[in-house]
C-alpha atoms as a PDB file:
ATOM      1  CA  UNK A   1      22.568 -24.342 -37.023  1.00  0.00           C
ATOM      2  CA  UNK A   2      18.789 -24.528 -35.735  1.00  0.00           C
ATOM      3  CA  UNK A   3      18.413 -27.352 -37.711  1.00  0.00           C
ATOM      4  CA  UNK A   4      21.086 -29.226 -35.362  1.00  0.00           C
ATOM      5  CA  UNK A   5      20.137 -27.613 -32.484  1.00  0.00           C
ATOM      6  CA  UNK A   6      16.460 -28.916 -32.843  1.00  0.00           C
ATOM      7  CA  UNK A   7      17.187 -32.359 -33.965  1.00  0.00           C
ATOM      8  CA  UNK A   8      19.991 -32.921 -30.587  1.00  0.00           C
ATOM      9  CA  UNK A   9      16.997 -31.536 -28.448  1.00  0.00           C
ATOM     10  CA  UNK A  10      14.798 -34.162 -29.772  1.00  0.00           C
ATOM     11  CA  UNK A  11      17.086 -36.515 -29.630  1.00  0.00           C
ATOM     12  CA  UNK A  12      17.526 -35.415 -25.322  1.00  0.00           C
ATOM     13  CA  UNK A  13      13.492 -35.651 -25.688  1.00  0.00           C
ATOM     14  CA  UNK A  14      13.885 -38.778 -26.951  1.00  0.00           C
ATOM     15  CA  UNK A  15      16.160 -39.939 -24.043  1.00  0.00           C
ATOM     16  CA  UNK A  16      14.369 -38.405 -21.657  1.00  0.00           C
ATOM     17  CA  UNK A  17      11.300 -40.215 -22.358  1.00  0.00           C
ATOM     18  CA  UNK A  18      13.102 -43.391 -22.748  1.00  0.00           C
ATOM     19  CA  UNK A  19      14.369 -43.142 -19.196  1.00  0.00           C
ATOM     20  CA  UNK A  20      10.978 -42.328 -17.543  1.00  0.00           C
ATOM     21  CA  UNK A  21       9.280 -45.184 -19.053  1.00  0.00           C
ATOM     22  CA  UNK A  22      12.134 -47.549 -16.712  1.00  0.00           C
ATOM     23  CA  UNK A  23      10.589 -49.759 -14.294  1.00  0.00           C
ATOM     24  CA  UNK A  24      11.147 -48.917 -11.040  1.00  0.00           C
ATOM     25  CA  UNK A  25      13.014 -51.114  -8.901  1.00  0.00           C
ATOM     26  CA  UNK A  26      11.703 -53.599  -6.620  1.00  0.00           C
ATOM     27  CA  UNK A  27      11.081 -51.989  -3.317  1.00  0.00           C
ATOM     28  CA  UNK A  28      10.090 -53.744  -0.282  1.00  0.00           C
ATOM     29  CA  UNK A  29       6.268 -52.504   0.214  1.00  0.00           C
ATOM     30  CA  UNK A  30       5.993 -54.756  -3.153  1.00  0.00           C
ATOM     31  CA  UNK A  31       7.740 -58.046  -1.632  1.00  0.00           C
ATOM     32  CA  UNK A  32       5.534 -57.453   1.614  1.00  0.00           C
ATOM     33  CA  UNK A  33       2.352 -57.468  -1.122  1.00  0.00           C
ATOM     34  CA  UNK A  34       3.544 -60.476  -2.812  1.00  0.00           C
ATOM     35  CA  UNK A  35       4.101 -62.193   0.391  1.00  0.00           C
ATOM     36  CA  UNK A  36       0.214 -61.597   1.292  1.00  0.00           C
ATOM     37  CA  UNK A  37      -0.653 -62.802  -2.001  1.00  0.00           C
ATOM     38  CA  UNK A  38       1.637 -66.137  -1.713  1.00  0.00           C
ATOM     39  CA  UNK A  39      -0.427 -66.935   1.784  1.00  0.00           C
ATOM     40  CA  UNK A  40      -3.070 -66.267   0.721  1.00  0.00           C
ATOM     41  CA  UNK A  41      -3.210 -68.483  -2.457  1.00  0.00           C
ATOM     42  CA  UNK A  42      -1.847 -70.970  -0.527  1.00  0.00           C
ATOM     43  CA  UNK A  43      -4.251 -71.404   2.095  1.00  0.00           C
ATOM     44  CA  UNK A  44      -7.092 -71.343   0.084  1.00  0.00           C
ATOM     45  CA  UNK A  45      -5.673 -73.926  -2.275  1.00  0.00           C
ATOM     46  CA  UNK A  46      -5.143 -75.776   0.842  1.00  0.00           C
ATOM     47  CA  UNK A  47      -8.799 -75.863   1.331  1.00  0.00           C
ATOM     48  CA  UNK A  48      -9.550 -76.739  -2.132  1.00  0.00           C
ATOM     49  CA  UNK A  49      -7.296 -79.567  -1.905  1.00  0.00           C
ATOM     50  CA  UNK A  50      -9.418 -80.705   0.945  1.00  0.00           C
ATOM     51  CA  UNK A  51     -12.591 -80.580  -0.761  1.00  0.00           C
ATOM     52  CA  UNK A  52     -11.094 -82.331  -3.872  1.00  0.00           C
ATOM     53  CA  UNK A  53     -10.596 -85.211  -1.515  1.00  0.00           C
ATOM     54  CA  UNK A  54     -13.925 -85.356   0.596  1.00  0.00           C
ATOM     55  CA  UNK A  55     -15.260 -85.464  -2.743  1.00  0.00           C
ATOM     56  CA  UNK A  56     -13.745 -88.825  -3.625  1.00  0.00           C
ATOM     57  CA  UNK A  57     -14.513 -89.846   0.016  1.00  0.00           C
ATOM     58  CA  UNK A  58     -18.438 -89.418  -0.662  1.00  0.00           C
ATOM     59  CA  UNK A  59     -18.375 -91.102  -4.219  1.00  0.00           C
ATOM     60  CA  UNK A  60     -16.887 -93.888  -2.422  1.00  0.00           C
ATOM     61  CA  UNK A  61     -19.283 -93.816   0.511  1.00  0.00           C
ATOM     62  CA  UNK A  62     -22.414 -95.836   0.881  1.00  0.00           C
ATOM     63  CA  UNK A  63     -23.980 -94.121   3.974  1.00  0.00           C
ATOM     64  CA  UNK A  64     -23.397 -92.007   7.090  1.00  0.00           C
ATOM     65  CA  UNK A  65     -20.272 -92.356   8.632  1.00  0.00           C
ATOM     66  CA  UNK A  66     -17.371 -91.160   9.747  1.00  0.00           C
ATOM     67  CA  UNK A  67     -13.353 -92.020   9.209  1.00  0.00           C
ATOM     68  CA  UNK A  68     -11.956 -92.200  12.622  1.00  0.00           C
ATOM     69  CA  UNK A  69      -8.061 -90.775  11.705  1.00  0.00           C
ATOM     70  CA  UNK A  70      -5.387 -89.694  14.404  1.00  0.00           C
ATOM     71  CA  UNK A  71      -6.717 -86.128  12.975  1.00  0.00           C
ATOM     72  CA  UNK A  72      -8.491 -84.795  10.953  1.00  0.00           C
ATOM     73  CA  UNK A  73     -12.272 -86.894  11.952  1.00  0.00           C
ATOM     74  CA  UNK A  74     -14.063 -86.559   8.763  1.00  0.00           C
ATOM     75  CA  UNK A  75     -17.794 -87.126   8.651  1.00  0.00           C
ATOM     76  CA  UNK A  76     -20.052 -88.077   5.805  1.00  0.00           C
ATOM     77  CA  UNK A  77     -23.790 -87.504   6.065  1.00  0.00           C
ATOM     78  CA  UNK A  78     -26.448 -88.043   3.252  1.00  0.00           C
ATOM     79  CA  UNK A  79     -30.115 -87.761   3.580  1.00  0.00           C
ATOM     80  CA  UNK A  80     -32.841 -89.901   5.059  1.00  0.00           C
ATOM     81  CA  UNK A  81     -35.030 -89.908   1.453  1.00  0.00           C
ATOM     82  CA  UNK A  82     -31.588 -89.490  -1.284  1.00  0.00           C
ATOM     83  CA  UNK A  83     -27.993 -89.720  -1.981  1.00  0.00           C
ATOM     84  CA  UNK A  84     -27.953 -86.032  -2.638  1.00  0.00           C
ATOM     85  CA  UNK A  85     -26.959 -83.663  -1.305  1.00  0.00           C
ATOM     86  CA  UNK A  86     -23.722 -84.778   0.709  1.00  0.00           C
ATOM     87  CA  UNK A  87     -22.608 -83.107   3.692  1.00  0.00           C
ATOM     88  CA  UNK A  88     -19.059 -83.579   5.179  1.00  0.00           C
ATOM     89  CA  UNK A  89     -16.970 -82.053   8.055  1.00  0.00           C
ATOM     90  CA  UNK A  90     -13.142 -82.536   8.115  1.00  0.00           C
ATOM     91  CA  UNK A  91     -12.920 -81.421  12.024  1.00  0.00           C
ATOM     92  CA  UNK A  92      -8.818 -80.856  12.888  1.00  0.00           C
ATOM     93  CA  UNK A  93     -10.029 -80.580  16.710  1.00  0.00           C
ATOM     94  CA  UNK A  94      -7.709 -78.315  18.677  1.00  0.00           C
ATOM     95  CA  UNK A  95      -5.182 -78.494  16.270  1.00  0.00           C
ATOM     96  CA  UNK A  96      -2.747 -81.410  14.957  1.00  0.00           C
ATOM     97  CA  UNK A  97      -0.031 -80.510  12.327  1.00  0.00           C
ATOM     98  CA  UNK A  98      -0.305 -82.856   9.066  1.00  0.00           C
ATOM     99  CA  UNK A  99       1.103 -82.290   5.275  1.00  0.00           C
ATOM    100  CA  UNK A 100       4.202 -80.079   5.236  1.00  0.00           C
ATOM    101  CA  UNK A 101       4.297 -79.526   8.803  1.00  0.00           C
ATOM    102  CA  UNK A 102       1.368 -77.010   8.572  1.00  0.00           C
ATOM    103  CA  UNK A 103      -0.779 -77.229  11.721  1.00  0.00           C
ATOM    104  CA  UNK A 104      -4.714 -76.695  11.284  1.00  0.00           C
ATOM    105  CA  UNK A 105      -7.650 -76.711  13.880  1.00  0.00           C
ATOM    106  CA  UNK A 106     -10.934 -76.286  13.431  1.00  0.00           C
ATOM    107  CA  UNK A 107     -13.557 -77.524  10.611  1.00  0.00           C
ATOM    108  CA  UNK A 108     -14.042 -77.349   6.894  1.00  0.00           C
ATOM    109  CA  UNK A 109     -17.607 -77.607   6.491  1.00  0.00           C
ATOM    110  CA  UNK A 110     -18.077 -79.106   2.810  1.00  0.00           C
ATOM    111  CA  UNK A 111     -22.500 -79.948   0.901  1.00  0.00           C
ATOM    112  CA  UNK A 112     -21.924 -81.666  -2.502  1.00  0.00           C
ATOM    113  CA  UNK A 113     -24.876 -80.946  -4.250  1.00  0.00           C
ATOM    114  CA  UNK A 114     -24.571 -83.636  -6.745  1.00  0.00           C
ATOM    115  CA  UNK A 115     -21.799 -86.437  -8.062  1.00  0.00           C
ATOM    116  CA  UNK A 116     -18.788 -83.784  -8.849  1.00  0.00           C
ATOM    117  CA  UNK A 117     -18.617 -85.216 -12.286  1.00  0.00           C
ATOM    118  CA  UNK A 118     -21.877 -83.827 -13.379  1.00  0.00           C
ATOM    119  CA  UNK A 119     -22.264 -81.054 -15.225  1.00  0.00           C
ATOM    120  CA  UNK A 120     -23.648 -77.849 -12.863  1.00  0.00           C
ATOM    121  CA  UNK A 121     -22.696 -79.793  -9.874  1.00  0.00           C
ATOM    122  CA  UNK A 122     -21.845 -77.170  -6.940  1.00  0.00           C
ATOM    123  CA  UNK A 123     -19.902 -78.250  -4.322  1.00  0.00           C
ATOM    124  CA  UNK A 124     -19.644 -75.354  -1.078  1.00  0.00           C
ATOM    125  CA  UNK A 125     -16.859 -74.776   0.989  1.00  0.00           C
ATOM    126  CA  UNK A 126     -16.978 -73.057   4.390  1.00  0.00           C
ATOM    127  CA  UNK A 127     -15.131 -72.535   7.307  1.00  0.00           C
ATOM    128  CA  UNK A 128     -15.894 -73.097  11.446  1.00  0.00           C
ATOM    129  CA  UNK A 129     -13.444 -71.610  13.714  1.00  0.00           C
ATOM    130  CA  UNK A 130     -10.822 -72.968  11.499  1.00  0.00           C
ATOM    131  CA  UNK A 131      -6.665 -72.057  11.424  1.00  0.00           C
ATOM    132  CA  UNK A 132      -3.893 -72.461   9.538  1.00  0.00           C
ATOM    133  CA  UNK A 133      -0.493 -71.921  11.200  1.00  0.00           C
ATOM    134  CA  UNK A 134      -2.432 -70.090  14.424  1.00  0.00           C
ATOM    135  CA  UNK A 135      -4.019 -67.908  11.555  1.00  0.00           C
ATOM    136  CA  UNK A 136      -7.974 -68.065  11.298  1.00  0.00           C
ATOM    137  CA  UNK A 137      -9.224 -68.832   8.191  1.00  0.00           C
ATOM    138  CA  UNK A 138     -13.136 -67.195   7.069  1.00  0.00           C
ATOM    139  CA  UNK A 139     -14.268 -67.142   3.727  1.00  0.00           C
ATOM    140  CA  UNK A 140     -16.494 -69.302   1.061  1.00  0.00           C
ATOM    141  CA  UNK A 141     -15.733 -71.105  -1.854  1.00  0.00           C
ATOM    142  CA  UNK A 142     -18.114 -72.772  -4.733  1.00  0.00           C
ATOM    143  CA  UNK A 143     -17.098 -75.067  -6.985  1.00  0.00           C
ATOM    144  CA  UNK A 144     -19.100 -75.772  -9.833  1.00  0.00           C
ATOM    145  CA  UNK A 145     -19.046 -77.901 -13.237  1.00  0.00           C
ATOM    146  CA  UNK A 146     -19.075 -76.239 -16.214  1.00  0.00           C
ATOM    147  CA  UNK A 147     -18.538 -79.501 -18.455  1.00  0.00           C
ATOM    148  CA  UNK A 148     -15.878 -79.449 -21.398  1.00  0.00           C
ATOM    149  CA  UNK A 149     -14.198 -76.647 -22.663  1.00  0.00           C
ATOM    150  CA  UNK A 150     -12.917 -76.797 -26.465  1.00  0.00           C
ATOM    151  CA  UNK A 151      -9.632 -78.839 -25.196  1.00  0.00           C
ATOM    152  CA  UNK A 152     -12.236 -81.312 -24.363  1.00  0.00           C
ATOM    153  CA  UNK A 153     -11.444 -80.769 -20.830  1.00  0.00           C
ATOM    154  CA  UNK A 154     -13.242 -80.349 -17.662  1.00  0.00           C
ATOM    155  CA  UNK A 155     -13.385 -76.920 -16.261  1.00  0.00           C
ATOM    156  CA  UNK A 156     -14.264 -75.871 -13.096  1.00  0.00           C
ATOM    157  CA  UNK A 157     -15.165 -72.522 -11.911  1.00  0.00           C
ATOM    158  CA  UNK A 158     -13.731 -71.565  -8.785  1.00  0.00           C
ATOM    159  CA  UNK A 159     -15.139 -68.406  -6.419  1.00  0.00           C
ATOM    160  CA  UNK A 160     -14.211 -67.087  -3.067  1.00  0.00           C
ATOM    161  CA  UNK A 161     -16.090 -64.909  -1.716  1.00  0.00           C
ATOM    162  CA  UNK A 162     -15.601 -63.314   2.111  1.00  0.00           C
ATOM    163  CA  UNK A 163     -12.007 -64.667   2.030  1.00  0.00           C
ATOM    164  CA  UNK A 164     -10.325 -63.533   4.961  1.00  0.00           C
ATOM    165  CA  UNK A 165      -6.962 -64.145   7.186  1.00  0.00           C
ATOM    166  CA  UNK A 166      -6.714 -62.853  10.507  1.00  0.00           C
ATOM    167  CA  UNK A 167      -3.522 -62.943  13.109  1.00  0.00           C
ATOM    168  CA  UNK A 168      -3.230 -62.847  16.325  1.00  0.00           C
ATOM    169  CA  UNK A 169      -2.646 -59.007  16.503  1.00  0.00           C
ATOM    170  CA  UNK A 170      -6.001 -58.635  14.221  1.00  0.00           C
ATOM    171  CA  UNK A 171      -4.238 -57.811  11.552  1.00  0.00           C
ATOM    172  CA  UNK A 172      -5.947 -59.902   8.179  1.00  0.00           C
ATOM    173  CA  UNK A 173      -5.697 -59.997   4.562  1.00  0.00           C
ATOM    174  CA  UNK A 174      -8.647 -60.324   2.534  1.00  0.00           C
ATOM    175  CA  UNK A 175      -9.412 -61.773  -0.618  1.00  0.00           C
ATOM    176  CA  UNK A 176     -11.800 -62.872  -3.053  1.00  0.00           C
ATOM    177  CA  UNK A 177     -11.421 -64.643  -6.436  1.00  0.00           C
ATOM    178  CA  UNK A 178     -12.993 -66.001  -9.516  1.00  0.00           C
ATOM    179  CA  UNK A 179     -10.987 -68.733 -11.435  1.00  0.00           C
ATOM    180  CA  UNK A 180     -11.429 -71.483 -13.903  1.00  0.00           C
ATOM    181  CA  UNK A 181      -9.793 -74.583 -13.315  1.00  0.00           C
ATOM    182  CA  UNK A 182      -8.748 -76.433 -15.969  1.00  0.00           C
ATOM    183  CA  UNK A 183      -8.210 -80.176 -15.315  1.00  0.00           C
ATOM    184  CA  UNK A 184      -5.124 -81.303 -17.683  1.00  0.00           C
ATOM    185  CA  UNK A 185      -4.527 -84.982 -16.100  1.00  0.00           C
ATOM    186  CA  UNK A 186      -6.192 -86.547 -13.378  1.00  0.00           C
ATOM    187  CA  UNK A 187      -9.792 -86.307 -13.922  1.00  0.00           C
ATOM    188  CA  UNK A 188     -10.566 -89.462 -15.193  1.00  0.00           C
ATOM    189  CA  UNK A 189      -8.859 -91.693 -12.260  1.00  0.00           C
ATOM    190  CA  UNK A 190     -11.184 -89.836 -10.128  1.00  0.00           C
ATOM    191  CA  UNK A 191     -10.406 -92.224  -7.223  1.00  0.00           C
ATOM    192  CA  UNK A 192      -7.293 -91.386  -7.058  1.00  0.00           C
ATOM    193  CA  UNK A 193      -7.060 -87.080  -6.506  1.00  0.00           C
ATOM    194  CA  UNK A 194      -3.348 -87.362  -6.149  1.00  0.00           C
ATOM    195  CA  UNK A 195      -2.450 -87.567  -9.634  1.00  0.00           C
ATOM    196  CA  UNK A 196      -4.671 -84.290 -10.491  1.00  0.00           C
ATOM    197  CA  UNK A 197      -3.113 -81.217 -12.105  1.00  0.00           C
ATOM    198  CA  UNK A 198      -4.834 -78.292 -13.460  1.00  0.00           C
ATOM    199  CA  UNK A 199      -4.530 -74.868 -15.014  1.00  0.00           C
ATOM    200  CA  UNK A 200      -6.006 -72.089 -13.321  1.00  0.00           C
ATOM    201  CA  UNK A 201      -6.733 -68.828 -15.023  1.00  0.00           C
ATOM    202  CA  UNK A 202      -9.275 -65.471 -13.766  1.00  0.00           C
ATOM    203  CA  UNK A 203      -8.635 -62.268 -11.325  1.00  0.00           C
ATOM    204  CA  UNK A 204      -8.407 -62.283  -7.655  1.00  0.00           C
ATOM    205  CA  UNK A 205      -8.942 -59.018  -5.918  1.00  0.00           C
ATOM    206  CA  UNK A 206      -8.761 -57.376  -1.632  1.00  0.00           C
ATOM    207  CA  UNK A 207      -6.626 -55.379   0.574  1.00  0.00           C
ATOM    208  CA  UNK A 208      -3.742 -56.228   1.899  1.00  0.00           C
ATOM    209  CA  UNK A 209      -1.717 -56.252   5.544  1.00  0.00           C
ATOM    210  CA  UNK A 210      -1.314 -52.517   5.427  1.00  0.00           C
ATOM    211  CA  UNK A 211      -4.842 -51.689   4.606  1.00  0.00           C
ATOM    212  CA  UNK A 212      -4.057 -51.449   0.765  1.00  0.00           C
ATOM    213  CA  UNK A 213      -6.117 -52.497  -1.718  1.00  0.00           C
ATOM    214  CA  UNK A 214      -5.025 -54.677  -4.784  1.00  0.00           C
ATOM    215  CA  UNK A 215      -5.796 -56.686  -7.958  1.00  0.00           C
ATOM    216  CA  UNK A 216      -4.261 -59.648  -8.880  1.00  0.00           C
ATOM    217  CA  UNK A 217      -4.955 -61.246 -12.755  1.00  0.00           C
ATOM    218  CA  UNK A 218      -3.022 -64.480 -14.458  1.00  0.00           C
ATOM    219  CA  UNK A 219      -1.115 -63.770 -17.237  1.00  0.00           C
ATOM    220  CA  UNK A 220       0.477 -66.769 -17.719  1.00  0.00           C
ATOM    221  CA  UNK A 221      -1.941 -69.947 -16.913  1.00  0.00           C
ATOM    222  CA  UNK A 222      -1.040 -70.999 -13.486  1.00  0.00           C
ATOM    223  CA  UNK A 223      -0.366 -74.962 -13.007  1.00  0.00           C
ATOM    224  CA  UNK A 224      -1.461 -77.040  -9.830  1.00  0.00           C
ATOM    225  CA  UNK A 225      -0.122 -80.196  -9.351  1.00  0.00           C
ATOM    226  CA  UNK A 226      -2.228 -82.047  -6.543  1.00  0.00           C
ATOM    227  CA  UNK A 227       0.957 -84.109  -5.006  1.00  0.00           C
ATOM    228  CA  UNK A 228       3.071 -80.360  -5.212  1.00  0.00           C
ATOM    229  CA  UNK A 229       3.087 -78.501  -2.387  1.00  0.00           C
ATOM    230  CA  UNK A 230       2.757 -74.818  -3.952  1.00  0.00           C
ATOM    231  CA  UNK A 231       1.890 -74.203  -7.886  1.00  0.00           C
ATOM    232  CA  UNK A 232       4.836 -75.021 -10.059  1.00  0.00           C
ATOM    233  CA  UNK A 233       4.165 -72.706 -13.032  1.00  0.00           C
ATOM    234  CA  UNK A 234       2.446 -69.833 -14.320  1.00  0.00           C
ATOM    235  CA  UNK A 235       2.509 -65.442 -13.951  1.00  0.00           C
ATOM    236  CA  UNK A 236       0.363 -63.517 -11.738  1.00  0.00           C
ATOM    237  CA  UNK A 237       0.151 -59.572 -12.289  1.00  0.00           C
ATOM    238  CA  UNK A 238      -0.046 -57.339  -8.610  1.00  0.00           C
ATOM    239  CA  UNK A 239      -1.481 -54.236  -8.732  1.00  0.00           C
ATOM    240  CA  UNK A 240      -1.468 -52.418  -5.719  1.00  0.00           C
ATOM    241  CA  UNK A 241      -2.733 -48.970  -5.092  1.00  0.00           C
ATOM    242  CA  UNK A 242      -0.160 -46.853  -4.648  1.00  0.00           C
ATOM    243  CA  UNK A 243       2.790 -49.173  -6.252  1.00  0.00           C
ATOM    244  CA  UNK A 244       3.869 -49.895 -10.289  1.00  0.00           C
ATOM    245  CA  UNK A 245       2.945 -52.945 -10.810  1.00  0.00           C
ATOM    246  CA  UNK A 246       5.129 -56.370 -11.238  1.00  0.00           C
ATOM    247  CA  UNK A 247       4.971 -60.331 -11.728  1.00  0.00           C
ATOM    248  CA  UNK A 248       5.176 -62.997  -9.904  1.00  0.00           C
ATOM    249  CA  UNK A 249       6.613 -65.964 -11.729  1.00  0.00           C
ATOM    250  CA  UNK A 250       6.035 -69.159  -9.877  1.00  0.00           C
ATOM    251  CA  UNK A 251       8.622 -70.769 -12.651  1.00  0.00           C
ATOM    252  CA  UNK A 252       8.148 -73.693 -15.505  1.00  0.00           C
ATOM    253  CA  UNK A 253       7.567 -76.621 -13.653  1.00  0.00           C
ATOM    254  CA  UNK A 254       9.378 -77.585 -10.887  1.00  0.00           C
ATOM    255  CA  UNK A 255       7.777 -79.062  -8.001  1.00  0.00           C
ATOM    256  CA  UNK A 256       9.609 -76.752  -5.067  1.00  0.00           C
ATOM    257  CA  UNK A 257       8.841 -73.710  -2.895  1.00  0.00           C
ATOM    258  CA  UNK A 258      10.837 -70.599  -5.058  1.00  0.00           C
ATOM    259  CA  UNK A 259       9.248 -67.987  -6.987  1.00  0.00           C
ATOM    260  CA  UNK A 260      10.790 -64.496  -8.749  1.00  0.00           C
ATOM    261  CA  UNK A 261       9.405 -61.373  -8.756  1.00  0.00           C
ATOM    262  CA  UNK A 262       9.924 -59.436 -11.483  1.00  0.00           C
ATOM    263  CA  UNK A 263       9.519 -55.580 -12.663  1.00  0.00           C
ATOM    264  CA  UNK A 264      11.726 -54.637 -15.607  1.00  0.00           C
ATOM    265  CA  UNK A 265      15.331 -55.955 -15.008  1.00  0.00           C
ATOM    266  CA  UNK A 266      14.544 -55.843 -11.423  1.00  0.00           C
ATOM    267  CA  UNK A 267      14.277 -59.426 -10.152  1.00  0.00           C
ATOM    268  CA  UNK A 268      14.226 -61.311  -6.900  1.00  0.00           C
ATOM    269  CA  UNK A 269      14.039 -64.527  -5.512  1.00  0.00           C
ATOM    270  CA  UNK A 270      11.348 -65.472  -2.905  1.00  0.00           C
ATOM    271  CA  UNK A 271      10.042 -68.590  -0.694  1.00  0.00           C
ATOM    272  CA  UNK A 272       6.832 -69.545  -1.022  1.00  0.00           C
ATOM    273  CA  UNK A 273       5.166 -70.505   2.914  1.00  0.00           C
ATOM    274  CA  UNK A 274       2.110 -71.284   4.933  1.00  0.00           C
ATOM    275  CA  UNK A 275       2.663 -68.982   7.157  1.00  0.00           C
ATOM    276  CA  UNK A 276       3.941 -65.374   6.828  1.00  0.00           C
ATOM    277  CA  UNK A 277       7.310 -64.177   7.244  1.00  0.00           C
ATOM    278  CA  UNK A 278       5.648 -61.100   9.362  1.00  0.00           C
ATOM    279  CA  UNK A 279       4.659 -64.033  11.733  1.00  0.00           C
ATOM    280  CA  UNK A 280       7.356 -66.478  11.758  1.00  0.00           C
ATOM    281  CA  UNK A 281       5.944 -68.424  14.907  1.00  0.00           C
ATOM    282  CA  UNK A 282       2.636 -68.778  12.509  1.00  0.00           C
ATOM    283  CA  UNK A 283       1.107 -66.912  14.860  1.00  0.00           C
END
C-alpha cells in the first residue's frame, strides 16, 4: 500500500512539475516590447540602407559635388591632397516623405574611410537633428570590412552605439547593437545596392518605452533583402527584465510587413511599422 501511495505521489510530482515548466501566455507588456524592438530595427536599418547607397554614390563620384534631388540633397566631399576619406550628407531639409510613405528630416552625416570593398574599411554613420515619422533619431553606427568568412563571403560588422529614439512626449527607446552582416547576393554588382541581401547575426541590447531594460540575440540568422521593406526571415530572442522570454519570427521569406510572436503554444500575429502604434500620427 505505501508502495502505491508513493509511486501516485510521484507521479502528481511529476505533473506538477510538468505544468510549471508551461510557458506563460503572451501578455501585452511583451507585444508593447516587441513593438519597440520592431522600430527600432527598422529605423536603424533604414539608415544603413542609406549608407549602403552613398557608398555606391562616392565609388561612382569623381569630385565634390552634390545631387540636386526634389529631397533628400546629398553631398559628396573628398579632400584637397586624396580620394580618401569621403564625406557625404544626405540632408532631408524640413522634412519630405519618400520610400514607404515614411517622412524624414534632417541629415545623415556619413566619412568613408576607404573604398567599402577593402578589407578594414570603416565607414561612420551619424545623425544631425534627424527624424523618422516626427521621431528623432541619435545614435552611431560603424561599418567595417572584415573580408571573407569561410562561405567565402563578405562580412561586415555592424555596431550602434548611443542609439536612441525620442517622441514628442520625451519618451525614447534606446539601443545599441553589434552584428555581422553577411552578404549572400549582391556584393559583387556593387553598382547596383538594390539587388543586396544579407544575413545578419549578433546581440542587440537597451531599455525600452517603460524604462525596462532588455536583451535581444538572433537565433535564427536574420535575412535583409535591400529592395524589402522589413527583414523577411530569421528569430530574434527578447529578454526583458521582469518578463519570460519569447521569439519573434519575422517568417521564411516573404517580402511583406507580418511577423509572429511566439512563447510556447502562445502565438500572435503582428505588423511590422515605421512608426509606433503608441504614436499612430508618427508623432
Amino acid at each position: 500500500m505505501k508502495v502505491k501511495l508513493i509511486y501516485l505521489f510521484l507521479i502528481l510530482l511529476g505533473t506538477m512539475a510538468s505544468s510549471c515548466q508551461k510557458s506563460a501566455p503572451l501578455e501585452n507588456s511583451s507585444v508593447e516590447a516587441a513593438d519597440d524592438a520592431i522600430l527600432a530595427e527598422a529605423v536603424f536599418d533604414d539608415a544603413i540602407a542609406s549608407l549602403e547607397i552613398a557608398s555606391v554614390m562616392a565609388e561612382n563620384s569623381k569630385k565634390s559635388g552634390s545631387v540636386v534631388d526634389s529631397c533628400p540633397l546629398v553631398t559628396v566631399s573628398f579632400t584637397e591632397q586624396t580620394i580618401w576619406p569621403v564625406d557625404i550628407v544626405i540632408d532631408y531639409g524640413t522634412g519630405c516623405t519618400g520610400f514607404y510613405d515614411v517622412e524624414r528630416s534632417g541629415k545623415i552625416i556619413l566619412t568613408l574611410s576607404a573604398p567599402w570593398q577593402d578589407v578594414n574599411s570603416a565607414r561612420t554613420l551619424t545623425f544631425d537633428n534627424y527624424y523618422v515619422n516626427g521621431a528623432r533619431v541619435e545614435g552611431t553606427v560603424v561599418v567595417t570590412n572584415t573580408g571573407l568568412n569561410n562561405n567565402s563571403n563578405v562580412v561586415f560588422s555592424v555596431e550602434l552605439t548611443g542609439g536612441k529614439i525620442t517622441f514628442s512626449d520625451n519618451k525614447f527607446i534606446e539601443r545599441e547593437f553589434t552584428h555581422l552582416r553577411e552578404y549572400i547576393a549582391g556584393y559583387e554588382t556593387w553598382w547596383n545596392p538594390w539587388d543586396d541581401k544579407c544575413l545578419i547575426t549578433g546581440t542587440a541590447s537597451g531599455v525600452n518605452l517603460n524604462g525596462v531594460g532588455f536583451d535581444l540575440s538572433v537565433i535564427d540568422a536574420l535575412q535583409w533583402e535591400a529592395a524589402c521593406r522589413f527583414l523577411v526571415s530569421g528569430t530574434v530572442k527578447i529578454e526583458i527584465d521582469g518578463i519570460e522570454p519569447f521569439d519573434l519570427d519575422y517568417g521564411t521569406g516573404e517580402c511583406d510587413a507580418s511577423a509572429t510572436l511566439r512563447r510556447g503554444n502562445d502565438t500572435r500575429e503582428i505588423t511590422l511599422r515605421y512608426w509606433h502604434p503608441k504614436y499612430p500620427s508618427g508623432k
